[in-house]
N, C-alpha and C. Protein backbone atom coordinates (compact mmCIF):
# COMPACT_ATOMS: atom_id res chain seq x y z
N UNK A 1 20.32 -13.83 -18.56
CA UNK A 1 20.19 -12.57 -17.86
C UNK A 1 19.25 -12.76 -16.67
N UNK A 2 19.81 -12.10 -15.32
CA UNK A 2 19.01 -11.98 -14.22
C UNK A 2 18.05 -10.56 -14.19
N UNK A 3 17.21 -10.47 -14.15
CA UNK A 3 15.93 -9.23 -13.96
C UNK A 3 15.88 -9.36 -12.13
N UNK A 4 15.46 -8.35 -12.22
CA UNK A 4 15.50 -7.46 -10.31
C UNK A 4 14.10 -7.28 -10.58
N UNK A 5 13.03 -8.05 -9.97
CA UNK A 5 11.13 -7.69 -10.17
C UNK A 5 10.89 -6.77 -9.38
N UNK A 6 11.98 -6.46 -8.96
CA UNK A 6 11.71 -4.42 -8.10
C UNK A 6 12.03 -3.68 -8.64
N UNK A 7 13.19 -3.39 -9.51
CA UNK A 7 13.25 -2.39 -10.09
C UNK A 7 14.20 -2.48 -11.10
N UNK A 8 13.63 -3.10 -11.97
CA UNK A 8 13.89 -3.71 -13.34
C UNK A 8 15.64 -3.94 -13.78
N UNK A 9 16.44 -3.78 -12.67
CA UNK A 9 18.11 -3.67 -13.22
C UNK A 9 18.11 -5.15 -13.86
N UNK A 10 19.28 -5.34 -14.45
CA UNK A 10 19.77 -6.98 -15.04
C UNK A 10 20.96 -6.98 -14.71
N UNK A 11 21.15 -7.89 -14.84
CA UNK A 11 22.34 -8.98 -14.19
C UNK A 11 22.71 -9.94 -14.95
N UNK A 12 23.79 -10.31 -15.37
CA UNK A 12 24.48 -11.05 -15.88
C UNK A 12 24.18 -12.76 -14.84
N UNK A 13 25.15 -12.36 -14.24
CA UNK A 13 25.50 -13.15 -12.99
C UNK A 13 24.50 -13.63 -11.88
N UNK A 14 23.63 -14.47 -11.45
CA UNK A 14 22.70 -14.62 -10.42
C UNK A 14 23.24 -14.16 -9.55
N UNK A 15 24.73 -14.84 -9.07
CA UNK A 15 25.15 -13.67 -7.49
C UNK A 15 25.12 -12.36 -7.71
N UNK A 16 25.34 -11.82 -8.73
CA UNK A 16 24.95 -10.24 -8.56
C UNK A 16 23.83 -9.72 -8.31
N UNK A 17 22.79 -10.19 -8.50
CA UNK A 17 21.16 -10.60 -8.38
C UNK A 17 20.41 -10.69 -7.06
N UNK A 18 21.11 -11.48 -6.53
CA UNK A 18 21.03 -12.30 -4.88
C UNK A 18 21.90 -10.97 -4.34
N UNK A 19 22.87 -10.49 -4.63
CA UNK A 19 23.67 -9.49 -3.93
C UNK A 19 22.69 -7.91 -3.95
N UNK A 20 22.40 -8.09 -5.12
CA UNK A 20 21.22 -7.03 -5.18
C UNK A 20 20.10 -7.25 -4.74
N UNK A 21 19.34 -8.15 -4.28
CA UNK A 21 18.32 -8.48 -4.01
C UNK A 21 18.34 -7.97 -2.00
N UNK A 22 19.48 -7.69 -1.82
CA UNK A 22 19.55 -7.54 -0.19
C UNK A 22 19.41 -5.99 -0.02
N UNK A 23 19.68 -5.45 -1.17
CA UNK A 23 19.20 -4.07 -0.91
C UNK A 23 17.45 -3.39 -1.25
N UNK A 24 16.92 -4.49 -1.34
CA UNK A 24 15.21 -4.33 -1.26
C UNK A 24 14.82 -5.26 -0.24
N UNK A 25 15.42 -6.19 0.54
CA UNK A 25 14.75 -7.04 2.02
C UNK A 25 14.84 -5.99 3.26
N UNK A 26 16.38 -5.24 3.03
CA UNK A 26 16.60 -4.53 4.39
C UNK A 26 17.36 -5.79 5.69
N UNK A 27 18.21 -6.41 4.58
CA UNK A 27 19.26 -7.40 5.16
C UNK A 27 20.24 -6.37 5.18
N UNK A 28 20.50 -6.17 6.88
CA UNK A 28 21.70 -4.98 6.93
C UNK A 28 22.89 -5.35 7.71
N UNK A 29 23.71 -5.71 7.92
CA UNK A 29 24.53 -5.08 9.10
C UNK A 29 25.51 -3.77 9.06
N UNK A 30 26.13 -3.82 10.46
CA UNK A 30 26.46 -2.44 10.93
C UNK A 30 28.01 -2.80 11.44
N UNK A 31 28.27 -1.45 11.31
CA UNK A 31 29.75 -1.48 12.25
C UNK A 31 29.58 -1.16 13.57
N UNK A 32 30.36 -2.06 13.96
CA UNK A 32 30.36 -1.86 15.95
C UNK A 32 31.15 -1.19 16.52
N UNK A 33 31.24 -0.44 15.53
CA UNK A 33 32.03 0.74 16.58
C UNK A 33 31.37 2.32 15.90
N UNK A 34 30.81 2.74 15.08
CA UNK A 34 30.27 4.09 14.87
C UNK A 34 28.52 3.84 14.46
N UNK A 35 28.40 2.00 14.22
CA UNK A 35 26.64 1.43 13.80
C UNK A 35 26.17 2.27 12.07
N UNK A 36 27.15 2.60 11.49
CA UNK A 36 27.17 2.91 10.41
C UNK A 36 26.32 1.87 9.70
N UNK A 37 25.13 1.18 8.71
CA UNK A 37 25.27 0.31 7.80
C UNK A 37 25.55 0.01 6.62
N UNK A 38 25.40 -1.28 6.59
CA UNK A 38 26.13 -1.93 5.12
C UNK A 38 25.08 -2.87 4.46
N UNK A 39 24.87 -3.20 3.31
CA UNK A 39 24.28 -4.15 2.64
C UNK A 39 25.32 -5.18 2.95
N UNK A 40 26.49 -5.24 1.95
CA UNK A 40 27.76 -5.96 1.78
C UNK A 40 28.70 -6.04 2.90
N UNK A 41 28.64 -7.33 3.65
CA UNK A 41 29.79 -6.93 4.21
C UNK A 41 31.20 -6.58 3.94
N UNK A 42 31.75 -6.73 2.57
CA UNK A 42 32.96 -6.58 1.86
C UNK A 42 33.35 -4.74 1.93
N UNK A 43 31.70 -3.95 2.20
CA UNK A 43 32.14 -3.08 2.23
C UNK A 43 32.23 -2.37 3.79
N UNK A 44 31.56 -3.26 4.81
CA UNK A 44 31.69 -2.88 5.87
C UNK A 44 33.09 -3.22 6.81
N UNK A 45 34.05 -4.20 6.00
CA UNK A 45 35.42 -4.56 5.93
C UNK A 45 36.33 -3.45 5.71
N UNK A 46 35.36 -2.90 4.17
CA UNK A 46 36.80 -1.67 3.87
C UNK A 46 36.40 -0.33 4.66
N UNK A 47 34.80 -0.32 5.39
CA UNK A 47 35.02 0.59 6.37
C UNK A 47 35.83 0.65 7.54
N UNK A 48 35.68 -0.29 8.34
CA UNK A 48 36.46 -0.23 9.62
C UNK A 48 38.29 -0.57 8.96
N UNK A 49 38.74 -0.69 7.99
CA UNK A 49 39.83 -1.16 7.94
C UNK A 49 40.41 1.04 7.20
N UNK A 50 39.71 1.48 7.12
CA UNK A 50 39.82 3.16 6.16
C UNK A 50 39.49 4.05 6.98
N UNK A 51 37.99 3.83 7.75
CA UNK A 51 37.62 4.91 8.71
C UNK A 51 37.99 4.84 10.05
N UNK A 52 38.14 3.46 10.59
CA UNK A 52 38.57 3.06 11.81
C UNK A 52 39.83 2.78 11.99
N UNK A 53 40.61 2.97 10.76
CA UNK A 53 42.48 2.32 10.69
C UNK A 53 42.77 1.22 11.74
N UNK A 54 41.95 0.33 11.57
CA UNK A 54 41.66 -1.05 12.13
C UNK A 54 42.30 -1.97 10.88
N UNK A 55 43.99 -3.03 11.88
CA UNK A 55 44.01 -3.61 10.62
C UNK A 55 43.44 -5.04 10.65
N UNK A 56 42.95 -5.20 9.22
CA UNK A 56 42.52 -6.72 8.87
C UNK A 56 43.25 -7.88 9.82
N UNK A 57 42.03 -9.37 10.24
CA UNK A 57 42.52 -9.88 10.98
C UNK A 57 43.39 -9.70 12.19
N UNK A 58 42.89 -8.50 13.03
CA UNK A 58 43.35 -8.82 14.56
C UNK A 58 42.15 -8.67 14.96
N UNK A 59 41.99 -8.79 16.68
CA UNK A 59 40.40 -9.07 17.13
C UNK A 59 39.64 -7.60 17.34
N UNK A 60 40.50 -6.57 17.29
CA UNK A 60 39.66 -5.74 17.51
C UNK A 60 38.85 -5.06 15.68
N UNK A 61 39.08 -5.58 14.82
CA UNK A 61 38.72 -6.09 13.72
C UNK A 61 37.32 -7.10 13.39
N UNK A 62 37.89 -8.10 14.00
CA UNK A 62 36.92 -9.41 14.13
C UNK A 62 35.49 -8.75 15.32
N UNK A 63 35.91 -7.30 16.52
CA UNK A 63 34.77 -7.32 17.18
C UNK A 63 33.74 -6.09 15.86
N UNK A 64 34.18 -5.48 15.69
CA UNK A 64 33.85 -4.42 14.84
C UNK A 64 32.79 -5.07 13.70
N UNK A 65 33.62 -5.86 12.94
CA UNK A 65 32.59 -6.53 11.93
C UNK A 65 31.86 -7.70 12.62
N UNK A 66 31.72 -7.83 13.45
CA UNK A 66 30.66 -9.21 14.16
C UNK A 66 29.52 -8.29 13.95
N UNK A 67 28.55 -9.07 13.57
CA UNK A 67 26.68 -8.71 13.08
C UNK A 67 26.52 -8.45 14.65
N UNK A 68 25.91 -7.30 15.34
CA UNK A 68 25.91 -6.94 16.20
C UNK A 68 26.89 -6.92 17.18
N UNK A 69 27.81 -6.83 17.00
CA UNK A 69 29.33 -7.02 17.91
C UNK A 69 29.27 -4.90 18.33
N UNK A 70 30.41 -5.24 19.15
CA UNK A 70 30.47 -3.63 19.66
C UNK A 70 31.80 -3.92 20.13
N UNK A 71 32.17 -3.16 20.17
CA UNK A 71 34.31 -2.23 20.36
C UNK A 71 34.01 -2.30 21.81
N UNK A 72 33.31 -1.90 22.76
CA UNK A 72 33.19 -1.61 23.99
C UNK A 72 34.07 -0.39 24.83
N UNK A 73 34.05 0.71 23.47
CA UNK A 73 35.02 1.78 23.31
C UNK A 73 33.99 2.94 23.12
């Protein structure tokens, strides 16, 4: 079992651990086109691909999720 020394959750899994551990550093990125943030980028993927009806893999996709990238829109 993984322990969180911030705020006592457990974890099975170390990557779940390390994945949780980014939501107490303030490791963020954002979407580049509304600067919304994300811990995960997996979920800043299913934002611009739901809120932005941006589809997966074309570039205006690839500018959106770039760690400081911007649409220029």
């Amino acid at each position: 079992m993984f322990n969180c020394v911030l705020c006592d959750k457990v974890y099975v899994h170390k990557r779940d651990l390390n994945r949780h551990d980014k939501t107490h550093n303030g490791s963020v990125i954002s979407c580049g086109i509304c600067f919304k943030t994300f811990v995960q980028r997996n979920n800043l993927n299913i934002h611009v691909q739901k809120c932005h009806k941006i589809a997966k893999d074309t570039p205006e996709f690839h500018s959106a999720i770039r760690i400081g990238g911007a649409m220029g829109i």
